[in-house]
N, C-alpha and C. Protein backbone atom coordinates (compact mmCIF):
# COMPACT_ATOMS: atom_id res chain seq x y z
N UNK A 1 -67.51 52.12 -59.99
CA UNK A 1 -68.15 52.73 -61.14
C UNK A 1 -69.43 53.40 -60.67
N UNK A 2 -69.43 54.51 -61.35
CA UNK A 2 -70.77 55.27 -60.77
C UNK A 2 -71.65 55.95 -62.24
N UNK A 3 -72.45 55.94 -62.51
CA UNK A 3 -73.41 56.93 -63.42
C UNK A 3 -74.74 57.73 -62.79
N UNK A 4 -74.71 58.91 -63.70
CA UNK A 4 -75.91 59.77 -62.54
C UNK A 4 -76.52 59.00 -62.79
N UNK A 5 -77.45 59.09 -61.91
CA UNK A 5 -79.28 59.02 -61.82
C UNK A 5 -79.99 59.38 -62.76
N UNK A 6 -79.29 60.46 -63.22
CA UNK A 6 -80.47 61.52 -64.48
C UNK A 6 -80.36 60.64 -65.45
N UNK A 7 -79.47 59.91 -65.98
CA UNK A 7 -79.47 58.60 -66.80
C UNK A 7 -80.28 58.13 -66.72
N UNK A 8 -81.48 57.95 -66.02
CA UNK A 8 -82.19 56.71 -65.78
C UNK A 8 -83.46 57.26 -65.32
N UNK A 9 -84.53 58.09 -65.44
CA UNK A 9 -85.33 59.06 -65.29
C UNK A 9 -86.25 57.70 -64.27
N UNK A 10 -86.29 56.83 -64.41
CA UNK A 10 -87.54 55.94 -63.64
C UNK A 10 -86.81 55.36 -62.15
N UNK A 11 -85.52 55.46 -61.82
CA UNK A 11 -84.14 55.38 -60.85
C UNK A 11 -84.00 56.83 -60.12
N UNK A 12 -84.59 57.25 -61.25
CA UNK A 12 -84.45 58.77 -60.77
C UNK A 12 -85.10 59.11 -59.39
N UNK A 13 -86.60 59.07 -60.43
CA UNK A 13 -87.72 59.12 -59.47
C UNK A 13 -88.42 57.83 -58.32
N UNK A 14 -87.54 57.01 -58.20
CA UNK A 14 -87.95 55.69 -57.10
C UNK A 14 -87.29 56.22 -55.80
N UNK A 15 -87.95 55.82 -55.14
CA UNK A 15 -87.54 55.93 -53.61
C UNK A 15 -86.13 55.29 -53.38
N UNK A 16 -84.85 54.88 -52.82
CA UNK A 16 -83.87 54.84 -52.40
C UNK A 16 -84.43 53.08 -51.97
N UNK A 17 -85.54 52.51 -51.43
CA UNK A 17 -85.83 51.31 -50.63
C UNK A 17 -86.64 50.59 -52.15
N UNK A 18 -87.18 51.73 -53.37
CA UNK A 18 -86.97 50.70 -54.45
C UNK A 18 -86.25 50.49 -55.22
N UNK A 19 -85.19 50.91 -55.20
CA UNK A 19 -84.06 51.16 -56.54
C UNK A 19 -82.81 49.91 -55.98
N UNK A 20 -83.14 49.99 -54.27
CA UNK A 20 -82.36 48.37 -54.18
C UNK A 20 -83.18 47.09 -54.14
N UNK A 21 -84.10 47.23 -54.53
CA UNK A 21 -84.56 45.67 -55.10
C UNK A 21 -84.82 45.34 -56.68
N UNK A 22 -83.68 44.92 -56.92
CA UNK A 22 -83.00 44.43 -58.22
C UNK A 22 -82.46 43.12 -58.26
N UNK A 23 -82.86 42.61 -59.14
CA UNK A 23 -82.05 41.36 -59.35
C UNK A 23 -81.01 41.60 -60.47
N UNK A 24 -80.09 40.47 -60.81
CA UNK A 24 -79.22 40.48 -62.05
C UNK A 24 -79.94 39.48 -63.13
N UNK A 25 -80.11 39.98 -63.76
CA UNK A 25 -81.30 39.29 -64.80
C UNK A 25 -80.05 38.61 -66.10
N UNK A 26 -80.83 37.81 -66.90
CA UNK A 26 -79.85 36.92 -67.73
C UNK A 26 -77.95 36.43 -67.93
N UNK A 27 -78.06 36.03 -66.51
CA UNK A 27 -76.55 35.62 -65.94
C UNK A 27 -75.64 36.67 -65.77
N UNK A 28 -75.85 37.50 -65.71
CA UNK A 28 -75.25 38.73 -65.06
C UNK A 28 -75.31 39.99 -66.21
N UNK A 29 -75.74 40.16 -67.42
CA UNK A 29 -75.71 41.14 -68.50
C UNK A 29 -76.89 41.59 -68.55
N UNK A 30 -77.96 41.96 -67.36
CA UNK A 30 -78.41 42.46 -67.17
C UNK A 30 -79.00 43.14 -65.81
N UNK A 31 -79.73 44.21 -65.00
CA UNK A 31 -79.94 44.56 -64.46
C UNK A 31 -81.72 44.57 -64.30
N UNK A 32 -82.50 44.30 -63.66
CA UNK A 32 -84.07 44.30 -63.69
C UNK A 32 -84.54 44.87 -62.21
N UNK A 33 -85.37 46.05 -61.97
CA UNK A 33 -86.22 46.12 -61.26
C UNK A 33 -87.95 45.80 -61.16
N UNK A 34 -88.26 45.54 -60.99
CA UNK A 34 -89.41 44.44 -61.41
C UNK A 34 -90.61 45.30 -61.30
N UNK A 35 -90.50 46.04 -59.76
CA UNK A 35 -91.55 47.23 -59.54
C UNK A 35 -91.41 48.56 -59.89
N UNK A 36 -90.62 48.98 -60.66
CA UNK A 36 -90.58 49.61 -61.33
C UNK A 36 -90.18 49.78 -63.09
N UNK A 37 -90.54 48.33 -63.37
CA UNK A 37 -89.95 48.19 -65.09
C UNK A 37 -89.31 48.53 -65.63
N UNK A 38 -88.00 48.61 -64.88
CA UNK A 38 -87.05 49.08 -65.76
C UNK A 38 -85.70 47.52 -65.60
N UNK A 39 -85.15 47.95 -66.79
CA UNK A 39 -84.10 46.98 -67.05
C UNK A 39 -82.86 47.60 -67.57
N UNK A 40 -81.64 47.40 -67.18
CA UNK A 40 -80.30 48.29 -67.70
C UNK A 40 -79.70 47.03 -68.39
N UNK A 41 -78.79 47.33 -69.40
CA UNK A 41 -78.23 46.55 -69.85
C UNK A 41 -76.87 46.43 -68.72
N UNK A 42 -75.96 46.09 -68.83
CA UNK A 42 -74.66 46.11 -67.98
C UNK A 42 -73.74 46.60 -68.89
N UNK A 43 -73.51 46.35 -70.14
CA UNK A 43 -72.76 46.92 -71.15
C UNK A 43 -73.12 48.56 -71.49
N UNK A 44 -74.08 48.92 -71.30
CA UNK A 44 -74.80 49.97 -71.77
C UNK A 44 -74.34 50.84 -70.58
N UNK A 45 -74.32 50.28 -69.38
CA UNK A 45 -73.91 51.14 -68.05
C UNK A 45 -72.51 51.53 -68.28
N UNK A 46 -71.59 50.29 -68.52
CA UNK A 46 -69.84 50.76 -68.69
C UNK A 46 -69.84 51.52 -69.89
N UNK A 47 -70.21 51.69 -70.68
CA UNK A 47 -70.48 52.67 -71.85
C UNK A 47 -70.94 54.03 -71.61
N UNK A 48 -71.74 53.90 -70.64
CA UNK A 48 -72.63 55.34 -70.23
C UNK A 48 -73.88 55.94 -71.03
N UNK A 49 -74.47 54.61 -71.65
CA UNK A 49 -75.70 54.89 -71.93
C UNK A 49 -76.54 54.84 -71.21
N UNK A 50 -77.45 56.05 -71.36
CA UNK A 50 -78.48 55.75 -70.54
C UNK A 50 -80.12 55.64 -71.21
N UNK A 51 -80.82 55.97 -70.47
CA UNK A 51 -82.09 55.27 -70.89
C UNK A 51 -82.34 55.69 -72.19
N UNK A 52 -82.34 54.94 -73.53
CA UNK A 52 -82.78 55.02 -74.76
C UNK A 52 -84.31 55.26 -74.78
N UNK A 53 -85.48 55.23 -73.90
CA UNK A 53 -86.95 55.48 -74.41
C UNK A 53 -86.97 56.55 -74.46
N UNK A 54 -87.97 56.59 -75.45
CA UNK A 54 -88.63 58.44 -75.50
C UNK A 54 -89.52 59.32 -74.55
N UNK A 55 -88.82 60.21 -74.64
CA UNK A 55 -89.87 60.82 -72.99
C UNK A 55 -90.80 61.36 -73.90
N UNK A 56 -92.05 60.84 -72.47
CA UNK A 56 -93.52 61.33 -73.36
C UNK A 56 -94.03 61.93 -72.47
């Protein structure tokens, strides 16, 4: 399974050496990068949602 990047504007813009330090956050239905604050749902990914915040 793959989804762009552009999905994810803060994934977007991380370096390649931060976007793999992630954990699986609440028993596997979620996704968390810690240094960069972002969190994916896992359901939301097989769906193809992507980042719901508002760009400011």
């Amino acid at each position: 399974m793959s989804v762009p990047l552009a999905y994810f504007p803060r994934l977007l813009n991380a370096t390649p050496a931060q976007r793999e330090k992630f954990i699986l956050s609440g028993n596997g239905v979620g996704i968390h990068w810690d240094e960069l604050d972002e969190d994916i749902s896992v359901e939301n990914l097989i769906l193809g949602i992507g980042d719901l915040t508002s760009a400011k």
